[in-house]
N, C-alpha and C. Protein backbone atom coordinates (compact mmCIF):
# COMPACT_ATOMS: atom_id res chain seq x y z
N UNK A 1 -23.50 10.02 41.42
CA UNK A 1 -23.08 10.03 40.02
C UNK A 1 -22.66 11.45 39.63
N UNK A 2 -21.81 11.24 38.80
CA UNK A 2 -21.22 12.39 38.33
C UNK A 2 -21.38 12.74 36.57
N UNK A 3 -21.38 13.92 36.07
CA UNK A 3 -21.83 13.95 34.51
C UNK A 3 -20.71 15.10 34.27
N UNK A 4 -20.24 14.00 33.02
CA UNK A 4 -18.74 14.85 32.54
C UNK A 4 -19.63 15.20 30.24
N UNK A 5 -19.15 16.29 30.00
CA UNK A 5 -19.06 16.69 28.42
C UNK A 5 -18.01 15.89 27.72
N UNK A 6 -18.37 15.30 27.08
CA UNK A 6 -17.25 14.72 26.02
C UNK A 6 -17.24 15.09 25.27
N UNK A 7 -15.78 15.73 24.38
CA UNK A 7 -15.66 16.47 23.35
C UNK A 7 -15.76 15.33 22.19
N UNK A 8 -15.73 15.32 21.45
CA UNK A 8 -15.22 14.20 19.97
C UNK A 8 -14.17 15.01 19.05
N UNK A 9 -13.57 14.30 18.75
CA UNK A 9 -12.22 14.77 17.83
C UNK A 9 -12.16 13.74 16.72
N UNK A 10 -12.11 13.87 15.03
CA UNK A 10 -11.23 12.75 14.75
C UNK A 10 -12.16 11.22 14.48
N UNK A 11 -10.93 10.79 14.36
CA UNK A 11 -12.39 9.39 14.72
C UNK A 11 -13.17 9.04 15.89
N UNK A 12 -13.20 9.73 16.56
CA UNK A 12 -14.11 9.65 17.83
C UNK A 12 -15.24 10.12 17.39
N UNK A 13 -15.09 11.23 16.76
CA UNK A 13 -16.57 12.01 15.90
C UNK A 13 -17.21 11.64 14.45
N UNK A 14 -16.27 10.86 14.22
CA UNK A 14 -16.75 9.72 13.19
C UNK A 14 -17.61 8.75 13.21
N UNK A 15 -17.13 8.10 14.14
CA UNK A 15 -17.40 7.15 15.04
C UNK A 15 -18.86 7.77 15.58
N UNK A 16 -19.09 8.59 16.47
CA UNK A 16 -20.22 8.60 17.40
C UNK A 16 -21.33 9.54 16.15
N UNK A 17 -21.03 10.23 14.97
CA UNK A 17 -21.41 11.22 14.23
C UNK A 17 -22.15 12.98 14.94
N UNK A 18 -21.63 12.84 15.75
CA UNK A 18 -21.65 14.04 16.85
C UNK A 18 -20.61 14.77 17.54
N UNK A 19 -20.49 16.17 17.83
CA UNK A 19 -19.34 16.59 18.08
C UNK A 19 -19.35 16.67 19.64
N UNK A 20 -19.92 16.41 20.42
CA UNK A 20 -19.72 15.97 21.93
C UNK A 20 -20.75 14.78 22.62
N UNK A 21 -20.87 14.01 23.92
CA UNK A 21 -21.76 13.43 24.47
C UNK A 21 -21.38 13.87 25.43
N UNK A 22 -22.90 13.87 26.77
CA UNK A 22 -22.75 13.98 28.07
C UNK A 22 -23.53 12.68 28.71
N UNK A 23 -22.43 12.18 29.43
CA UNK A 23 -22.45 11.34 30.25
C UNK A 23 -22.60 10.71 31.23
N UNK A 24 -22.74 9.88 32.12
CA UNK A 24 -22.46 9.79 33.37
C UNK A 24 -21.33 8.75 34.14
N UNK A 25 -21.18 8.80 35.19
CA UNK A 25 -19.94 8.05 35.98
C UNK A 25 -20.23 7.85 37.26
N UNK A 26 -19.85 6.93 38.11
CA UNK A 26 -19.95 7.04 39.43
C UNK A 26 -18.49 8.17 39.78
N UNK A 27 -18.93 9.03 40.97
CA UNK A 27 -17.32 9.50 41.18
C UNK A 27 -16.26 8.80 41.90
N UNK A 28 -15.76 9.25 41.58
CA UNK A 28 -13.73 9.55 41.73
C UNK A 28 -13.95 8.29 40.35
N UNK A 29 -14.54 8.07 39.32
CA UNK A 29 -13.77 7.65 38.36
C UNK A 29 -12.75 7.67 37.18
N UNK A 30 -12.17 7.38 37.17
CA UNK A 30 -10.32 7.63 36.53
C UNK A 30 -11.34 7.91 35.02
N UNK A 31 -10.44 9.16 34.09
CA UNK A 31 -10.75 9.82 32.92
C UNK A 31 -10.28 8.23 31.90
N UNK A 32 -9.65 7.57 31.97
CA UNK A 32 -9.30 6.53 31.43
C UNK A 32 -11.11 5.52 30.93
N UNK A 33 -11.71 5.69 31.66
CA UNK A 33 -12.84 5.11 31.76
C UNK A 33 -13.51 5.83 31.07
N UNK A 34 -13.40 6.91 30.07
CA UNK A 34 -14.08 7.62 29.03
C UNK A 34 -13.90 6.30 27.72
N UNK A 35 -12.72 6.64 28.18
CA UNK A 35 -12.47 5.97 26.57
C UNK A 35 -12.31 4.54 26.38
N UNK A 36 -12.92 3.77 28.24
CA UNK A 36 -12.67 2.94 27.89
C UNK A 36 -14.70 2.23 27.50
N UNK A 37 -15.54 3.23 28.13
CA UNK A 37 -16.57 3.25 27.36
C UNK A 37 -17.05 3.70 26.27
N UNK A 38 -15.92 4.25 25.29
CA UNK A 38 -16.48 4.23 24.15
C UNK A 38 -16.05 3.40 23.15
N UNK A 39 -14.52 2.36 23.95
CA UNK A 39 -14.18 1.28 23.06
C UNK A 39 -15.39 -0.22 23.76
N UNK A 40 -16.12 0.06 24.72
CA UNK A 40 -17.23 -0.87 24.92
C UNK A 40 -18.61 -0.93 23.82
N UNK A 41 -18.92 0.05 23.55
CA UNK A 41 -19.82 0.92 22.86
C UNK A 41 -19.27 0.48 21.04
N UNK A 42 -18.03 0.41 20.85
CA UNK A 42 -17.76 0.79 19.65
C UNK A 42 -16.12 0.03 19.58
N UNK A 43 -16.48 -1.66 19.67
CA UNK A 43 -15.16 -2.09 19.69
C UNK A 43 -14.03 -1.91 18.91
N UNK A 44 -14.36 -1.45 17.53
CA UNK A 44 -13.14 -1.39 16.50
C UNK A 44 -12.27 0.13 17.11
N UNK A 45 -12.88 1.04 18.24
CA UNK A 45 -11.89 2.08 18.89
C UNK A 45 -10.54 1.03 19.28
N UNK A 46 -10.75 0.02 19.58
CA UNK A 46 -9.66 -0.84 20.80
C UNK A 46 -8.16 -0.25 19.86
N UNK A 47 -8.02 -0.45 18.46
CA UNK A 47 -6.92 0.14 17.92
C UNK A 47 -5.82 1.40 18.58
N UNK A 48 -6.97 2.47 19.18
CA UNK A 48 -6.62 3.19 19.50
C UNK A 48 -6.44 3.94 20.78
N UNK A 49 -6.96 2.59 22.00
CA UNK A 49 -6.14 2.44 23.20
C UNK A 49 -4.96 3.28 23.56
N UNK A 50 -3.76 2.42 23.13
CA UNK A 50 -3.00 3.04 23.53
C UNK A 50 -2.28 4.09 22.75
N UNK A 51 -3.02 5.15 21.91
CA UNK A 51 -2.68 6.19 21.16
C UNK A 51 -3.45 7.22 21.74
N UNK A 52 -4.13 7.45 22.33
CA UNK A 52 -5.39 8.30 22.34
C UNK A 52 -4.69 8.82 24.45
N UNK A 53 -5.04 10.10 24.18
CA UNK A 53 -4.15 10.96 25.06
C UNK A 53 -5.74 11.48 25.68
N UNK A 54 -5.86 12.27 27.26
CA UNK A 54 -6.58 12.74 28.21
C UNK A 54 -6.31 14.40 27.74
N UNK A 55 -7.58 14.53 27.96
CA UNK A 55 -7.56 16.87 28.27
C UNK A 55 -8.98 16.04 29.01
N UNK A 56 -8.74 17.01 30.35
CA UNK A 56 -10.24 17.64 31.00
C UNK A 56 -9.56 19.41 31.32
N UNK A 57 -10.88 19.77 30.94
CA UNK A 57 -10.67 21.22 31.34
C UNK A 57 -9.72 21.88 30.93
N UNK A 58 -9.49 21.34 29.51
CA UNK A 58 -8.48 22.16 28.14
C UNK A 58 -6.79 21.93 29.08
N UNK A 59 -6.79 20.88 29.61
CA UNK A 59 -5.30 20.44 30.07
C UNK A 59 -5.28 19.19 29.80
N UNK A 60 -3.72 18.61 29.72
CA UNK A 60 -3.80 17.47 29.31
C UNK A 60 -3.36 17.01 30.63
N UNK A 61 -4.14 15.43 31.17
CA UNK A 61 -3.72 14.62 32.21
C UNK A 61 -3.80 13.02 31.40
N UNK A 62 -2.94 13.07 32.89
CA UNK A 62 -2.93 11.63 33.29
C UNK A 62 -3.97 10.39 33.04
N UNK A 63 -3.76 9.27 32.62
CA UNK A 63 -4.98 8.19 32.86
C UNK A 63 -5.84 8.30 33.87
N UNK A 64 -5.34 7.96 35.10
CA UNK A 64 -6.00 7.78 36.20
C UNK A 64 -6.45 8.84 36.78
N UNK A 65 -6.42 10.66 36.53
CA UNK A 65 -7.21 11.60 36.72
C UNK A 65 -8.54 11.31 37.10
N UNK A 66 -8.91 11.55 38.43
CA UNK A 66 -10.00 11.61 38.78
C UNK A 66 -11.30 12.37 38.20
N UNK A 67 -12.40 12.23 37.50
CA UNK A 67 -13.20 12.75 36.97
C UNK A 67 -13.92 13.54 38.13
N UNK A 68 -14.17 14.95 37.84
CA UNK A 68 -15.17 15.83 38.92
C UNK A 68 -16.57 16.03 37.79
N UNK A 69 -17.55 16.58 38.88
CA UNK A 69 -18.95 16.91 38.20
C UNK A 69 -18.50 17.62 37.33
N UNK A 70 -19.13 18.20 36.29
CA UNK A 70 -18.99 18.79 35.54
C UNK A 70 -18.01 19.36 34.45
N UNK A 71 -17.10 18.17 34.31
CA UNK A 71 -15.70 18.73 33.74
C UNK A 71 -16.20 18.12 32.12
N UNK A 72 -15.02 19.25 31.45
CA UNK A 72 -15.07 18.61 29.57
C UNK A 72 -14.18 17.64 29.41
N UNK A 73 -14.41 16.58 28.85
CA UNK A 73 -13.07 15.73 28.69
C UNK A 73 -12.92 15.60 27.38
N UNK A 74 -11.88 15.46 26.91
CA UNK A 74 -11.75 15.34 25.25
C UNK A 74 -10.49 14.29 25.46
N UNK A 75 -10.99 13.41 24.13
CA UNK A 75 -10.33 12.07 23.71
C UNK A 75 -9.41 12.21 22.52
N UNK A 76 -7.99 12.53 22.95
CA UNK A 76 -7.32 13.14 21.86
C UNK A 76 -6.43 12.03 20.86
N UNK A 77 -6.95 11.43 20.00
CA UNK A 77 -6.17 10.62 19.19
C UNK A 77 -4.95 11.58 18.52
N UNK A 78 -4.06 10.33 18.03
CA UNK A 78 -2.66 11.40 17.57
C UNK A 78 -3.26 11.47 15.88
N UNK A 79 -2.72 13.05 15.47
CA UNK A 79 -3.16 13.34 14.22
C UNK A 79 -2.07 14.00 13.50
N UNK A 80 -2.10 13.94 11.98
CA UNK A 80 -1.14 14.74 11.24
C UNK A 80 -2.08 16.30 10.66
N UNK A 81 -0.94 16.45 9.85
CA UNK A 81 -1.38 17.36 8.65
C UNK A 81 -0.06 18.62 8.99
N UNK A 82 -0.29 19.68 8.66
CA UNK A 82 0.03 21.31 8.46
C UNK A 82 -0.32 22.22 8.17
């Protein structure tokens, strides 16, 4: 098993009322599987499936990015303002 930091952003931190969780995973599991346990956890996320963008390690990837020990992942929904 592997244990990744989850950042919260947004309604993710709404949602959980905390500004990160740490987790666990079996490894080589795809970063996609963050968010797809926190729309398990918290079905009304499902909205935001396919809006919600990958950062591990303050870069943005891919879905299927392999998760390593110890990485930050943040769940970036799309946002406004100025």
């Amino acid at each position: 098993m592997i244990q990744v930091k989850v950042k919260l952003f947004a309604v993710y931190q709404e949602v959980y009322q905390q500004p990160e969780l740490h987790w666990e995973f079996p490894e080589n599991t795809p970063v996609k599987a963050v968010l797809e346990r926190a729309i398990a956890e918290n079905p009304h996320l499902l909205s935001w499936r396919d809006l919600t963008r990958f950062g591990v390690n303050l870069q943005f990837v891919p879905p299927d990015t392999p998760l390593q020990d110890g990485d930050e992942v943040v769940l970036i929904p799309p946002v406004s303002g100025g």
